[in-house]
N, C-alpha and C. Protein backbone atom coordinates (compact mmCIF):
# COMPACT_ATOMS: atom_id res chain seq x y z
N UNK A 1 -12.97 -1.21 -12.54
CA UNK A 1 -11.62 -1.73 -12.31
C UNK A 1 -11.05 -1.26 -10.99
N UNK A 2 -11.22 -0.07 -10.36
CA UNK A 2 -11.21 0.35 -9.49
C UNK A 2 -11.52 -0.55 -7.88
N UNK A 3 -12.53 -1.35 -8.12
CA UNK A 3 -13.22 -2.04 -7.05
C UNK A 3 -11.88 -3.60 -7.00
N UNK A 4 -11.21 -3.55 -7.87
CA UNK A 4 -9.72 -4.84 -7.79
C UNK A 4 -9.00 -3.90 -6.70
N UNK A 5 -8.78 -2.87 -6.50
CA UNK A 5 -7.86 -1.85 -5.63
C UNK A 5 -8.89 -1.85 -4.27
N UNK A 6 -10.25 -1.38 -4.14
CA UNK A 6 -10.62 -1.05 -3.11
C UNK A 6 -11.38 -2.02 -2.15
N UNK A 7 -11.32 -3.32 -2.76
CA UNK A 7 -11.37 -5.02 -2.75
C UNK A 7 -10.45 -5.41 -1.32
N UNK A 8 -9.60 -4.37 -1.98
CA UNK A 8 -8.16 -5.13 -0.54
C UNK A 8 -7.86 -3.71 0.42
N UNK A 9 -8.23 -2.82 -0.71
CA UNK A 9 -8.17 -1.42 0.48
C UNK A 9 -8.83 -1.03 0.37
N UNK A 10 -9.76 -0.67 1.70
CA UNK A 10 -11.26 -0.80 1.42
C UNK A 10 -11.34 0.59 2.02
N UNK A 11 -10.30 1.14 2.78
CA UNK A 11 -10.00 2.77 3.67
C UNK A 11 -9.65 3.22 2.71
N UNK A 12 -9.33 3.59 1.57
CA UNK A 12 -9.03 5.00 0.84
C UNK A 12 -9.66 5.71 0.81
N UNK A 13 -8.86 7.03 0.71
CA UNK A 13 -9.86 8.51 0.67
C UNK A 13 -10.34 8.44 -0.51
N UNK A 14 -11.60 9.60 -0.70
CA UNK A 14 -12.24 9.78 -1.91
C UNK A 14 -10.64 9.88 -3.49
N UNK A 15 -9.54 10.78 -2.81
CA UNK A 15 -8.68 11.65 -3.37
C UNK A 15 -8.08 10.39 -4.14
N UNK A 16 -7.67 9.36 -2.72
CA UNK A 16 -6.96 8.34 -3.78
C UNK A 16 -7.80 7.41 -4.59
N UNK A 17 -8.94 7.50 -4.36
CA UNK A 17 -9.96 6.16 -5.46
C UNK A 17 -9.77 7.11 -6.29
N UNK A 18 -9.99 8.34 -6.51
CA UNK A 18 -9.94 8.89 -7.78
C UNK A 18 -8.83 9.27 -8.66
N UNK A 19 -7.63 8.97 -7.79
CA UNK A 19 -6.19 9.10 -8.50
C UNK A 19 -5.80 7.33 -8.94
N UNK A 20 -6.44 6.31 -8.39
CA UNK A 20 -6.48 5.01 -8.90
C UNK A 20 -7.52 5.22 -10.28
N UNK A 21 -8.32 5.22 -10.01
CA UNK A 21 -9.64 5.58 -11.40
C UNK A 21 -8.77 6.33 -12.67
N UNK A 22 -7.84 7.02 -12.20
CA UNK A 22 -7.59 7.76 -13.52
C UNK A 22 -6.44 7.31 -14.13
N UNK A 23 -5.79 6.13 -13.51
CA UNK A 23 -5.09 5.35 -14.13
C UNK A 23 -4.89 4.77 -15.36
N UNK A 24 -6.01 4.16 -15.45
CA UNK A 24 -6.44 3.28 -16.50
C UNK A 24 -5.98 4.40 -18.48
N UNK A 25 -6.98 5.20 -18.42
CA UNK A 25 -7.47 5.91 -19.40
C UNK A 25 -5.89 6.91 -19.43
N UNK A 26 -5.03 6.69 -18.78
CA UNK A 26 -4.09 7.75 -19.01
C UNK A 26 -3.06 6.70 -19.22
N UNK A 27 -3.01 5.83 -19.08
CA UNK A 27 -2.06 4.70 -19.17
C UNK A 27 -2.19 4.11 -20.65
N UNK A 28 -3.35 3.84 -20.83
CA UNK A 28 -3.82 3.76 -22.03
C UNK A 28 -3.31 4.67 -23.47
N UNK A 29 -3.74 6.10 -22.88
CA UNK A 29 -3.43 6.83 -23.73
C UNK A 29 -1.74 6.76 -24.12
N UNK A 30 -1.11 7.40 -22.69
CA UNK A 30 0.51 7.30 -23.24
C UNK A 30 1.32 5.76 -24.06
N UNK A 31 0.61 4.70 -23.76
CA UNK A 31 0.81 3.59 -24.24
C UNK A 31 0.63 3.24 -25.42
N UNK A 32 -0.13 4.21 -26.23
CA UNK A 32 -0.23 4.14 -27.67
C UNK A 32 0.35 4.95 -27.83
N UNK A 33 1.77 6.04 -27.35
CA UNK A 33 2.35 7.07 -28.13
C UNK A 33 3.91 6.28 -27.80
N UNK A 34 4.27 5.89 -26.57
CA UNK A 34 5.66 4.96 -26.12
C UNK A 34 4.92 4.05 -25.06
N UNK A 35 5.53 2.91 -25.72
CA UNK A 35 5.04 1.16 -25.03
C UNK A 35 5.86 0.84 -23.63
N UNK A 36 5.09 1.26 -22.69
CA UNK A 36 5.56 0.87 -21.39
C UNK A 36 4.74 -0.17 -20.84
N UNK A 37 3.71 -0.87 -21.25
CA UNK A 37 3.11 -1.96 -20.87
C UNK A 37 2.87 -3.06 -22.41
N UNK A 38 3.22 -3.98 -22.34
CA UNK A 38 2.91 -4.51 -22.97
C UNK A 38 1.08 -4.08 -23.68
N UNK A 39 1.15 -4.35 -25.05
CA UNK A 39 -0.47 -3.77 -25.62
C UNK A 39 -1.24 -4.64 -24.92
N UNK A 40 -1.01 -6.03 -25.46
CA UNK A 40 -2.06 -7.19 -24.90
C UNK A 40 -2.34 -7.41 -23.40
N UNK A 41 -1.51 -6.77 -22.33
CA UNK A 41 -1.27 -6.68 -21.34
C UNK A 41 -2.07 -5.07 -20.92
N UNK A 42 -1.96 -4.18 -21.30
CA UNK A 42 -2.93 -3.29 -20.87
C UNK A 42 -4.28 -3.53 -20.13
N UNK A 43 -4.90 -4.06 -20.90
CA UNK A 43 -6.40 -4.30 -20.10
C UNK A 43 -6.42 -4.89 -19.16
N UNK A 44 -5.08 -5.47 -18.66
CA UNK A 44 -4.89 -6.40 -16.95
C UNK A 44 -4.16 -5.20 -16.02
N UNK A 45 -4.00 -3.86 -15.84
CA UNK A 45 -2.86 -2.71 -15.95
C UNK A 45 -3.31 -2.87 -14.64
N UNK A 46 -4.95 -2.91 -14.13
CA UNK A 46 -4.88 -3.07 -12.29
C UNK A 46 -4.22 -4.32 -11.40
N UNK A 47 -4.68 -5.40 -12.35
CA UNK A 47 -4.18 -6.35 -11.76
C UNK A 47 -2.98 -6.60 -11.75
N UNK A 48 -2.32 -6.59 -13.34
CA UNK A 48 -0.84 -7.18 -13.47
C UNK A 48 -0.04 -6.32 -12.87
N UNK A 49 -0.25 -4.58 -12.72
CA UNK A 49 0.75 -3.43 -12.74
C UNK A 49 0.16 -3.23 -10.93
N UNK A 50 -1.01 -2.21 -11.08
CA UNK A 50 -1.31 -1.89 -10.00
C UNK A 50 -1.76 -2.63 -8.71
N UNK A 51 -2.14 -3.64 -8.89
CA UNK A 51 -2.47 -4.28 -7.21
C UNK A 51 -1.41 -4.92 -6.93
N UNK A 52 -0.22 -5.55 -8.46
CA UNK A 52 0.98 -5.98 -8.00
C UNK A 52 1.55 -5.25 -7.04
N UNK A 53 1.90 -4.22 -7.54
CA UNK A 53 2.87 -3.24 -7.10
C UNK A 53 2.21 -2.48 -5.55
N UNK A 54 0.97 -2.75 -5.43
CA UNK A 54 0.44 -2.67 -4.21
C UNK A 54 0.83 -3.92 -3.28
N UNK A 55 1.19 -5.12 -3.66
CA UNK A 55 1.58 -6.20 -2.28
C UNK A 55 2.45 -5.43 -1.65
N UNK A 56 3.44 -4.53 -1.91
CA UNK A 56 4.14 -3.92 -1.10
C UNK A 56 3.52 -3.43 0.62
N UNK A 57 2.71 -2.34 0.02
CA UNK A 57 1.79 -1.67 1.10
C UNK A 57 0.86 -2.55 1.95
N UNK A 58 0.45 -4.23 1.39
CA UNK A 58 0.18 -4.70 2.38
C UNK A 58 1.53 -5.62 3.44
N UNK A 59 2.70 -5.57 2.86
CA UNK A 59 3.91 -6.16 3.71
C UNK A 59 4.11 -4.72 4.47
N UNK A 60 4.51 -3.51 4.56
CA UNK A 60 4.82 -2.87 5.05
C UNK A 60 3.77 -1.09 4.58
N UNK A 61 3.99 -0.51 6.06
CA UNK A 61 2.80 0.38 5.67
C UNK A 61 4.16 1.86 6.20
N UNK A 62 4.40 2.54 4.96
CA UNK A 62 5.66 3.49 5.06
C UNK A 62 5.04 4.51 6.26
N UNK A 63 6.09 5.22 7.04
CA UNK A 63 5.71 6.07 7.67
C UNK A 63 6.11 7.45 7.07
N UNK A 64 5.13 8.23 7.44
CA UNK A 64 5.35 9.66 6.90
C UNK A 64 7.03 10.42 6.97
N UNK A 65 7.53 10.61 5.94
CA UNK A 65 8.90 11.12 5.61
C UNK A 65 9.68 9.93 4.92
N UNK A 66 9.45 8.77 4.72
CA UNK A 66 10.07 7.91 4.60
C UNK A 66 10.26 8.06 2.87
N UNK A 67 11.74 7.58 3.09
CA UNK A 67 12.11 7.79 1.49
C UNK A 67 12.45 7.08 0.66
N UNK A 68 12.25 6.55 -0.26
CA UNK A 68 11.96 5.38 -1.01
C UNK A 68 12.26 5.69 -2.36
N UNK A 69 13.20 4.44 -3.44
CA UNK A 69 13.79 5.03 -4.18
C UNK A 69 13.19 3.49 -5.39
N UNK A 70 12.23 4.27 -6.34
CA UNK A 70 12.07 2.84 -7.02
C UNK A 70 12.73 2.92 -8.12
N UNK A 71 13.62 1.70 -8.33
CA UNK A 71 14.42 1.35 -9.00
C UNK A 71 14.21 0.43 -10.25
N UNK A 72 14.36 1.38 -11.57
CA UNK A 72 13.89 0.72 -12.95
C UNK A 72 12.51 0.90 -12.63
N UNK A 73 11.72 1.81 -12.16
CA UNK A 73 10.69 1.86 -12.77
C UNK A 73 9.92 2.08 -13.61
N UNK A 74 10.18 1.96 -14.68
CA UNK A 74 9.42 1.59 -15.84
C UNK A 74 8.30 2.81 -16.51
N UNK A 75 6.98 2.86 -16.63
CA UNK A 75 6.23 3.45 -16.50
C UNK A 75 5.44 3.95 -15.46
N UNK A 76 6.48 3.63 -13.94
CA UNK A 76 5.80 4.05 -13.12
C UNK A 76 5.46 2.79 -12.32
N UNK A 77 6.08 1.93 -12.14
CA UNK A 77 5.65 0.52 -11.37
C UNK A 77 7.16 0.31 -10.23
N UNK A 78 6.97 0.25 -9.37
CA UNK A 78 5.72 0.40 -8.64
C UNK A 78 5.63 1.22 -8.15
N UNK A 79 6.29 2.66 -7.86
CA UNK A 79 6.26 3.88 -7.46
C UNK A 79 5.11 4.60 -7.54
N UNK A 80 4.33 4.81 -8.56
CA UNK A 80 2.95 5.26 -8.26
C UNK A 80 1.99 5.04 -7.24
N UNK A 81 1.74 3.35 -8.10
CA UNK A 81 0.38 3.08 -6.60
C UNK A 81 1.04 3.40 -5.60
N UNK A 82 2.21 3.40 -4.99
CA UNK A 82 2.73 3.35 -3.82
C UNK A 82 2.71 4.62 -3.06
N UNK A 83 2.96 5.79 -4.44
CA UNK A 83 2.67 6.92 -3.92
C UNK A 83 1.28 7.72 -3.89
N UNK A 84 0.26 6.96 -4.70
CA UNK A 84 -1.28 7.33 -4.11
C UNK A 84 -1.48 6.79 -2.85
N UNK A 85 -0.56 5.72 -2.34
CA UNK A 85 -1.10 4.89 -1.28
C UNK A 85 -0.49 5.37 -0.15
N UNK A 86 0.71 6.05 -0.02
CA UNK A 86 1.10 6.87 0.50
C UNK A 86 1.55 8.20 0.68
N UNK A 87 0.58 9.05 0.75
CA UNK A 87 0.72 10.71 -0.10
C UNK A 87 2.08 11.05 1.05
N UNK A 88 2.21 10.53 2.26
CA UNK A 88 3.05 11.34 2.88
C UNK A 88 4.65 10.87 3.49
N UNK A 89 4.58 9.81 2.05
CA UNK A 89 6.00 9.41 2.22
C UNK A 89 6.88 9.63 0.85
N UNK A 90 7.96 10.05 0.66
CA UNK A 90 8.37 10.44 -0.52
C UNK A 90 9.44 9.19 -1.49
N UNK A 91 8.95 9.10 -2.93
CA UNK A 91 8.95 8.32 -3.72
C UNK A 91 10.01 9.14 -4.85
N UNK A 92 11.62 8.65 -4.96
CA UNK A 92 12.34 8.72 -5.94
C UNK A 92 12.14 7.57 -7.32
N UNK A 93 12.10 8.39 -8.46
CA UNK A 93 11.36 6.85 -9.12
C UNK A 93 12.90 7.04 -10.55
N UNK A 94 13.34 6.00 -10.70
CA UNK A 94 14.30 6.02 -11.87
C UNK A 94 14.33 5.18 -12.63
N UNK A 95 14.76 5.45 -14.12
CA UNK A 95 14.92 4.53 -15.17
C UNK A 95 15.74 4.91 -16.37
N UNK A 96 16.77 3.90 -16.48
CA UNK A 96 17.55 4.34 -17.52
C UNK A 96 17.04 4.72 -18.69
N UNK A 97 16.12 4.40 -19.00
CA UNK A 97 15.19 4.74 -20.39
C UNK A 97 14.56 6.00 -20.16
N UNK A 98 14.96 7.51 -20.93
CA UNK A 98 13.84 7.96 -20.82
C UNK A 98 12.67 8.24 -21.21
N UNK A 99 12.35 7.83 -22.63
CA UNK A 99 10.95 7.84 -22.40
C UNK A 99 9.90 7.57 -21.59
N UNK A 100 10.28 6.08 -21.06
CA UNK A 100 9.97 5.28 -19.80
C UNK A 100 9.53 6.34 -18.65
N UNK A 101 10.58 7.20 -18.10
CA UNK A 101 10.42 7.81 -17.21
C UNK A 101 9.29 9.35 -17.68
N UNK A 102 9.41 9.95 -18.97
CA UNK A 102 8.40 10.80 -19.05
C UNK A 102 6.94 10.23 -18.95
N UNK A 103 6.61 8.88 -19.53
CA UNK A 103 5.56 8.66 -18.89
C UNK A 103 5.01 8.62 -17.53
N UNK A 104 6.04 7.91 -16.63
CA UNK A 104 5.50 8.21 -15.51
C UNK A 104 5.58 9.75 -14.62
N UNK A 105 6.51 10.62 -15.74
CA UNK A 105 6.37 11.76 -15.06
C UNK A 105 5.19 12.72 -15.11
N UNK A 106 4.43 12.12 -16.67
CA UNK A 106 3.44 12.85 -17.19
C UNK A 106 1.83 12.25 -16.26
N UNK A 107 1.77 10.96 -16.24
CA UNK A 107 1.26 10.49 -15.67
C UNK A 107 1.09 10.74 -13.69
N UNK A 108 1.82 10.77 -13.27
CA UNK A 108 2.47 11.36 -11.86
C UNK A 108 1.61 13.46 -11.88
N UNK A 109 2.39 13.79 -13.00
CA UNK A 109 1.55 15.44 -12.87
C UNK A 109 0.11 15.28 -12.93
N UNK A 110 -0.40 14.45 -13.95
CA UNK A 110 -1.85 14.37 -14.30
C UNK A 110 -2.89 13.83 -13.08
N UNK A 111 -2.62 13.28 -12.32
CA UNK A 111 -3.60 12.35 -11.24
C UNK A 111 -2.56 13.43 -9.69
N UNK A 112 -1.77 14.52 -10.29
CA UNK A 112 -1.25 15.62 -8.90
C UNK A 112 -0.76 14.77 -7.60
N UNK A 113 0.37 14.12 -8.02
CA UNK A 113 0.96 13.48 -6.95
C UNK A 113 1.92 14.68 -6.90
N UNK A 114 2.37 14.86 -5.39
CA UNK A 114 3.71 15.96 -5.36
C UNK A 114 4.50 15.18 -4.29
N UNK A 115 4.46 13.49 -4.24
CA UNK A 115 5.41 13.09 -3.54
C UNK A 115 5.86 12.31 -4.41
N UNK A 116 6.27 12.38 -5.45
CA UNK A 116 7.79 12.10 -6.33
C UNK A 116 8.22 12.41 -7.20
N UNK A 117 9.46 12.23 -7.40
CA UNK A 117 10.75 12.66 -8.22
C UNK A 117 11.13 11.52 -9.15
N UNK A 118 10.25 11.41 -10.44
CA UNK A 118 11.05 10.76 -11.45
C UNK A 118 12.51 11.40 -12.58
N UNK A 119 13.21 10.38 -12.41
CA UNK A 119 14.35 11.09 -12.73
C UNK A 119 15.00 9.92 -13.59
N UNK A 120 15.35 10.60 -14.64
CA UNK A 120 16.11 9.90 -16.03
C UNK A 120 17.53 9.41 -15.46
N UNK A 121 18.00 8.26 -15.11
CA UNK A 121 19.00 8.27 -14.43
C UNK A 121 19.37 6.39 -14.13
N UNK A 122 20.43 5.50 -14.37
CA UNK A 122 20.90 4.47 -14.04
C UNK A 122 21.36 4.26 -12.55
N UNK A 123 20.69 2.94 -12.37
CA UNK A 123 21.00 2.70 -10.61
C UNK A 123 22.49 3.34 -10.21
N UNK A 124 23.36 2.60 -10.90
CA UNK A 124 24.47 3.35 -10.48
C UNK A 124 25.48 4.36 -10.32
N UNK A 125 24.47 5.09 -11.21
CA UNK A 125 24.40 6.95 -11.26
C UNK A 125 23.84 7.74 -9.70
N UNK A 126 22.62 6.82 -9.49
CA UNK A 126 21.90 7.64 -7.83
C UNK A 126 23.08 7.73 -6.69
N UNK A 127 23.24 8.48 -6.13
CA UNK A 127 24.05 8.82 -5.15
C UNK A 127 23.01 8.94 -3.73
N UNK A 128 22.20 9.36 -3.71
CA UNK A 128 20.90 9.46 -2.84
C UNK A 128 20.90 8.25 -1.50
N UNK A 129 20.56 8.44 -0.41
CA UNK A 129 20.33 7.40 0.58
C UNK A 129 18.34 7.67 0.51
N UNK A 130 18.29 6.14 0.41
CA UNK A 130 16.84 5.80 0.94
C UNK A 130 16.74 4.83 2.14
N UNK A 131 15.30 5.05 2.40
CA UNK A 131 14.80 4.27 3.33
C UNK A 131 14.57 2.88 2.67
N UNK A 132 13.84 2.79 2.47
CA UNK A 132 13.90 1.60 1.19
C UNK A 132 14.16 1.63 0.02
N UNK A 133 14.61 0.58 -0.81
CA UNK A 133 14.83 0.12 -2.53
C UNK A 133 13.25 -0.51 -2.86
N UNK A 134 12.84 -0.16 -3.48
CA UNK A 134 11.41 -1.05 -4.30
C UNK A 134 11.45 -0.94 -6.05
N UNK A 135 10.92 -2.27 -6.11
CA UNK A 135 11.59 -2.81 -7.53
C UNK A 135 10.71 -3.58 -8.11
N UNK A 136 10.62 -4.18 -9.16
CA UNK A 136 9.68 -5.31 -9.84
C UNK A 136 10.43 -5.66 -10.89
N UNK A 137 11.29 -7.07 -10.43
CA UNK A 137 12.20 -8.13 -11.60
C UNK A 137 12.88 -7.75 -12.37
N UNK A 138 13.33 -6.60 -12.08
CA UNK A 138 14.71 -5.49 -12.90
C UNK A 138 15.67 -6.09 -13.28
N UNK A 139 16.22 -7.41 -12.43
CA UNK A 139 17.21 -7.78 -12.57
C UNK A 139 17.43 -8.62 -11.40
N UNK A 140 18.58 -9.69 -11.51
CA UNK A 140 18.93 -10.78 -10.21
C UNK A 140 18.87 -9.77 -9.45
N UNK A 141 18.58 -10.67 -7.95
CA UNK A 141 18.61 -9.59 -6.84
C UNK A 141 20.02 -9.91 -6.44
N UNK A 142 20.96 -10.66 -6.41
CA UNK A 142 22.48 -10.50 -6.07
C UNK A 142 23.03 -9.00 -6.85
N UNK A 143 22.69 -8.87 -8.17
CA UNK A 143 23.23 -7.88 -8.66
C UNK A 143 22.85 -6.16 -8.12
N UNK A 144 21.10 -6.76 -8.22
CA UNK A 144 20.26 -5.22 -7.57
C UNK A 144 21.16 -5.04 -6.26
N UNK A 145 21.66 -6.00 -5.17
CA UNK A 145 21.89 -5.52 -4.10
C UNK A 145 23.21 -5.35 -3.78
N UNK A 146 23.84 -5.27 -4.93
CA UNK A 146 25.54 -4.58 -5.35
C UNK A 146 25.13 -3.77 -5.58
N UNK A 147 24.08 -3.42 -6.34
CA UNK A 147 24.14 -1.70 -7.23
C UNK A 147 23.60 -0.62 -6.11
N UNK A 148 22.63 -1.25 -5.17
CA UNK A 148 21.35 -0.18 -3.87
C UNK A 148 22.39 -0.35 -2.85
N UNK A 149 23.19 -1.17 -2.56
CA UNK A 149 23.70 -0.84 -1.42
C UNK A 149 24.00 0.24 -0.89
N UNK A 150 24.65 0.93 -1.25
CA UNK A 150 25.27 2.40 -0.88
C UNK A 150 24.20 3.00 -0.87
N UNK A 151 22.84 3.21 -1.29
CA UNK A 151 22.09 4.11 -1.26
C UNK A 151 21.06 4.06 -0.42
N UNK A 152 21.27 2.77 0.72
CA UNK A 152 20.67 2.47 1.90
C UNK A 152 20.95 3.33 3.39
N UNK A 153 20.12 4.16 3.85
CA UNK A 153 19.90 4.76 4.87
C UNK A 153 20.38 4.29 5.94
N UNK A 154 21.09 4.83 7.04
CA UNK A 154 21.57 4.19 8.25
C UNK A 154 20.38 4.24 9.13
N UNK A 155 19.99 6.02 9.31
CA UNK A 155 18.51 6.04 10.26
C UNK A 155 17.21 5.13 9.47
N UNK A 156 16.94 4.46 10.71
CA UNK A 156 16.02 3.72 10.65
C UNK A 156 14.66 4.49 11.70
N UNK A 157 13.02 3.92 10.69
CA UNK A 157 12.74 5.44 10.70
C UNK A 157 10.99 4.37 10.86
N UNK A 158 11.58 3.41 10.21
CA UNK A 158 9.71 2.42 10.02
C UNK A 158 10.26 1.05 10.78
N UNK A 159 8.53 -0.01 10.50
CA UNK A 159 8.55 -1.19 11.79
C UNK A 159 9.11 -2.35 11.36
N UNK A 160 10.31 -2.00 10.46
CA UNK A 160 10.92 -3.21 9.96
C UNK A 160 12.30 -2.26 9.32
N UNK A 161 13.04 -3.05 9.68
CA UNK A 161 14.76 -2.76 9.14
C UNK A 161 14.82 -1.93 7.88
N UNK A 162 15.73 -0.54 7.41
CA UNK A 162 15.89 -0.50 5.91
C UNK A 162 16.34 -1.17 5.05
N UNK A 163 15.78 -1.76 4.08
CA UNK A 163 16.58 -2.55 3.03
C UNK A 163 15.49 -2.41 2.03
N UNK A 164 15.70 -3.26 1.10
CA UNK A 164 15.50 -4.24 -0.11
C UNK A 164 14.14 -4.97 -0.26
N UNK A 165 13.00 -4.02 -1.31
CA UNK A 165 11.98 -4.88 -1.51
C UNK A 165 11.71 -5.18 -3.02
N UNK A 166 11.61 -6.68 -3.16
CA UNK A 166 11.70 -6.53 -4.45
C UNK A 166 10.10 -7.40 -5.14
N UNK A 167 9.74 -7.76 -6.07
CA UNK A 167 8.37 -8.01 -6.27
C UNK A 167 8.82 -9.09 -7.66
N UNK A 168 8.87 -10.58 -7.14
CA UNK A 168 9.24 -11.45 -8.24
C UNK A 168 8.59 -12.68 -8.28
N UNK A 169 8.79 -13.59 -9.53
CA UNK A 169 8.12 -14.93 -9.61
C UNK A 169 8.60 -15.60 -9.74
N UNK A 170 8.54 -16.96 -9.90
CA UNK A 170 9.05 -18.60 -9.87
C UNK A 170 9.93 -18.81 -8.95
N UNK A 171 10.88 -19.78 -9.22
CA UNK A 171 12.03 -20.30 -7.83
C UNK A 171 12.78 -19.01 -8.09
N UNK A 172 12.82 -18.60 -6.80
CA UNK A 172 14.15 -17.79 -6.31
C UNK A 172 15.33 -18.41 -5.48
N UNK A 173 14.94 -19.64 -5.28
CA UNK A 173 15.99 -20.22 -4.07
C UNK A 173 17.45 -19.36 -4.79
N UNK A 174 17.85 -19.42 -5.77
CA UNK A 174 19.41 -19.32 -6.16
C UNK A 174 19.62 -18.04 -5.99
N UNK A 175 18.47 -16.93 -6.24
CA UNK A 175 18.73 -15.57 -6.51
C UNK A 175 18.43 -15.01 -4.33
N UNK A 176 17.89 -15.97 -3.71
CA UNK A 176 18.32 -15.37 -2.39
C UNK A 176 19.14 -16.62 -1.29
N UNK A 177 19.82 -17.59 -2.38
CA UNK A 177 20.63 -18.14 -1.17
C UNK A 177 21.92 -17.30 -0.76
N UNK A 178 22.38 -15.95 -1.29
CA UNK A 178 23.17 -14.97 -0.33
C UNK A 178 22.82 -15.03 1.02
N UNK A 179 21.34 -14.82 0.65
CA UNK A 179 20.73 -13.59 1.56
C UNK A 179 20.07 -14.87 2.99
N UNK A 180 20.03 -16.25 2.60
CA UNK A 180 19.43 -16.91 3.32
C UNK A 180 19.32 -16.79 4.88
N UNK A 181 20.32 -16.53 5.50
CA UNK A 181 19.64 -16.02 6.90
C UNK A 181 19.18 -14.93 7.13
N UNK A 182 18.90 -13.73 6.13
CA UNK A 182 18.54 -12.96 6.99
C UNK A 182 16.88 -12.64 5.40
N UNK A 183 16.78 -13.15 4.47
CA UNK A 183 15.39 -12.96 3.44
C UNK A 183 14.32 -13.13 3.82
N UNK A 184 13.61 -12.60 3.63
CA UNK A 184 12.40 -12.61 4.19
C UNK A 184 11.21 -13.34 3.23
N UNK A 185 10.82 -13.92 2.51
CA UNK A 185 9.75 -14.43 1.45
C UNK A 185 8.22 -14.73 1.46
N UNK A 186 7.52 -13.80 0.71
CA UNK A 186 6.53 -14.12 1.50
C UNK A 186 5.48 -14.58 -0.08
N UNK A 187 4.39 -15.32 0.03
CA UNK A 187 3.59 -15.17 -1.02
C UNK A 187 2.36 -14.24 -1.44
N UNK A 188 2.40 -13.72 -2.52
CA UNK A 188 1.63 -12.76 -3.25
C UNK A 188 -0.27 -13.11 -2.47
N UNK A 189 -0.35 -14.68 -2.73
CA UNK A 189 -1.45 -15.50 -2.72
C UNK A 189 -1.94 -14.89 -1.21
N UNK A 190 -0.94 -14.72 0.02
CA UNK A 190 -1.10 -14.52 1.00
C UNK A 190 -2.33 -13.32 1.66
N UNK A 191 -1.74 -12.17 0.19
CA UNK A 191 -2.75 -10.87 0.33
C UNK A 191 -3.90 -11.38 -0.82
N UNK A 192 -3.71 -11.48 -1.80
CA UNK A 192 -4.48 -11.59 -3.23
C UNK A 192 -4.70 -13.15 -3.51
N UNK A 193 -6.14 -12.92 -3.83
CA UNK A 193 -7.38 -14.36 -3.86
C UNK A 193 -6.88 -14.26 -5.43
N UNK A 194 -6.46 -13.49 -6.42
CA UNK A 194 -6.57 -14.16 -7.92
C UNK A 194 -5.24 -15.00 -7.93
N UNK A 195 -6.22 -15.84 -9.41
CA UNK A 195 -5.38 -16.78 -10.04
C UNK A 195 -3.47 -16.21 -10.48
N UNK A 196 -3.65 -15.19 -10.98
CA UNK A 196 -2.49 -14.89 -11.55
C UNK A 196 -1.36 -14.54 -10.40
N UNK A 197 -1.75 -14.27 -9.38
CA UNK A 197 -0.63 -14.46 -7.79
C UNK A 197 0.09 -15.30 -7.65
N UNK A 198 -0.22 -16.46 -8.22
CA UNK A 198 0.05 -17.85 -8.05
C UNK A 198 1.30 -17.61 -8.39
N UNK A 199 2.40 -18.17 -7.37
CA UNK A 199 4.13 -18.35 -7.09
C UNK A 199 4.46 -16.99 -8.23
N UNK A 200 4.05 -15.57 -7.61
CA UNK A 200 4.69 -14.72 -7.35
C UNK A 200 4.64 -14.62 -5.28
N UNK A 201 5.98 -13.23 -5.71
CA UNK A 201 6.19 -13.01 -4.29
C UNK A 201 7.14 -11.58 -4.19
N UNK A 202 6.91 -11.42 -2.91
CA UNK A 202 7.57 -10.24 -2.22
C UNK A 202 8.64 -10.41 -1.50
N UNK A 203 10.03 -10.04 -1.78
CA UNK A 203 11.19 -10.54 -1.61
C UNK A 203 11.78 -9.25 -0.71
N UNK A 204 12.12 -9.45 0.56
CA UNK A 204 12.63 -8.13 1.64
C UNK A 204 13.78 -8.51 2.13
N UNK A 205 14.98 -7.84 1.58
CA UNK A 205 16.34 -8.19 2.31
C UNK A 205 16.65 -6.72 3.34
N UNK A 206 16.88 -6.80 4.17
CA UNK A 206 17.38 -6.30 5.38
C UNK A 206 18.84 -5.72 5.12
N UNK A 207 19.47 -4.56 5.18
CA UNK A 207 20.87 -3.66 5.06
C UNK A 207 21.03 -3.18 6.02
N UNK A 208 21.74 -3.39 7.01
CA UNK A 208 22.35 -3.16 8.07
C UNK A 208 23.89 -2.74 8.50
């Protein structure tokens, strides 16, 4: 399962194929004690969870210090891969649920990531400035980008503006005609040859 990850990133260190590899079997496990992936959905956990949550890193590649705050992440989506994929940029990961969040905290100690901070906590509880927001279908993005605003960084620090990345499917026209001059949209299909890409996408609004 591993070779769906190293398919498209073909440069990882030994450290991170083996912190992807140990995904699976630990995801698994906590998933039969609190349900953060759907059951029937498990056995797709690289494709549906992890290479998703990887289109990020092929739209933008974080620079070291950069701080990043994923929002509703769940069991760890997409903040993980993101932070095997980037050991040297730092990853705030939150979710109002906590069980939700001990998995990915337990998960996060086990595969020895020490670049993030999962924290039991509602978007509009964080007080924190990031470099970027990263997300996966939490909610309309008109609403997500009432709630992240304030927690958007003035220094700009990487090769594209701070703002707003979000990871969604079907028509969005309504959920980014706010944002229409300045959204960015791109398709999933663009990085990833599978079927299941099909009209998803990577949604980047710009905070200035």
């Amino acid at each position: 399962m591993i070779e769906l990850i190293t398919k498209y990133f073909p440069h990882l260190t030994v450290r991170q194929q083996e912190q992807f590899a140990a995904l699976y079997d630990l995801y698994v496990d906590w998933n039969s004690k609190i349900n953060v992936i759907s059951r029937k959905d498990i056995d797709n956990l690289y494709l549906h969870h992890v290479l998703h949550s990887l289109a990020i890193a092929k739209f933008i590649g974080f620079k070291p210090d950069t701080n990043i705050l994923d929002f509703g992440t769940g069991g760890g989506f997409p903040g993980i891969p993101l932070a095997i994929m980037f050991p040297e940029a730092n990853f705030k990961m939150i979710d109002g649920t906590g069980k939700k969040i001990k998995v990915a905290t337990e998960i996060s100690t086990a595969i020895g990531l020490e670049n993030v901070l999962p924290q039991h906590l509602r978007g509009e509880q964080e007080k924190g400035k990031f470099d970027f927001i990263v997300s996966r279908a939490v909610m309309p993005l008109p609403d997500l980008m009432r709630i992240v605003r304030k927690n958007i960084a003035k220094d700009q620090h990487n090769a594209i503006a701070n703002g707003v990345i979000v990871l969604k499917g079907g028509n969005l026209d309504q959920e980014t005609s706010p944002y229409r001059k300045i959204v960015e949209q791109r398709e999933l299909t663009e990085w990833f040859t599978e079927e299941w890409f099909k009209e998803k996408y990577l949604v980047y609004v710009p905070v200035g």
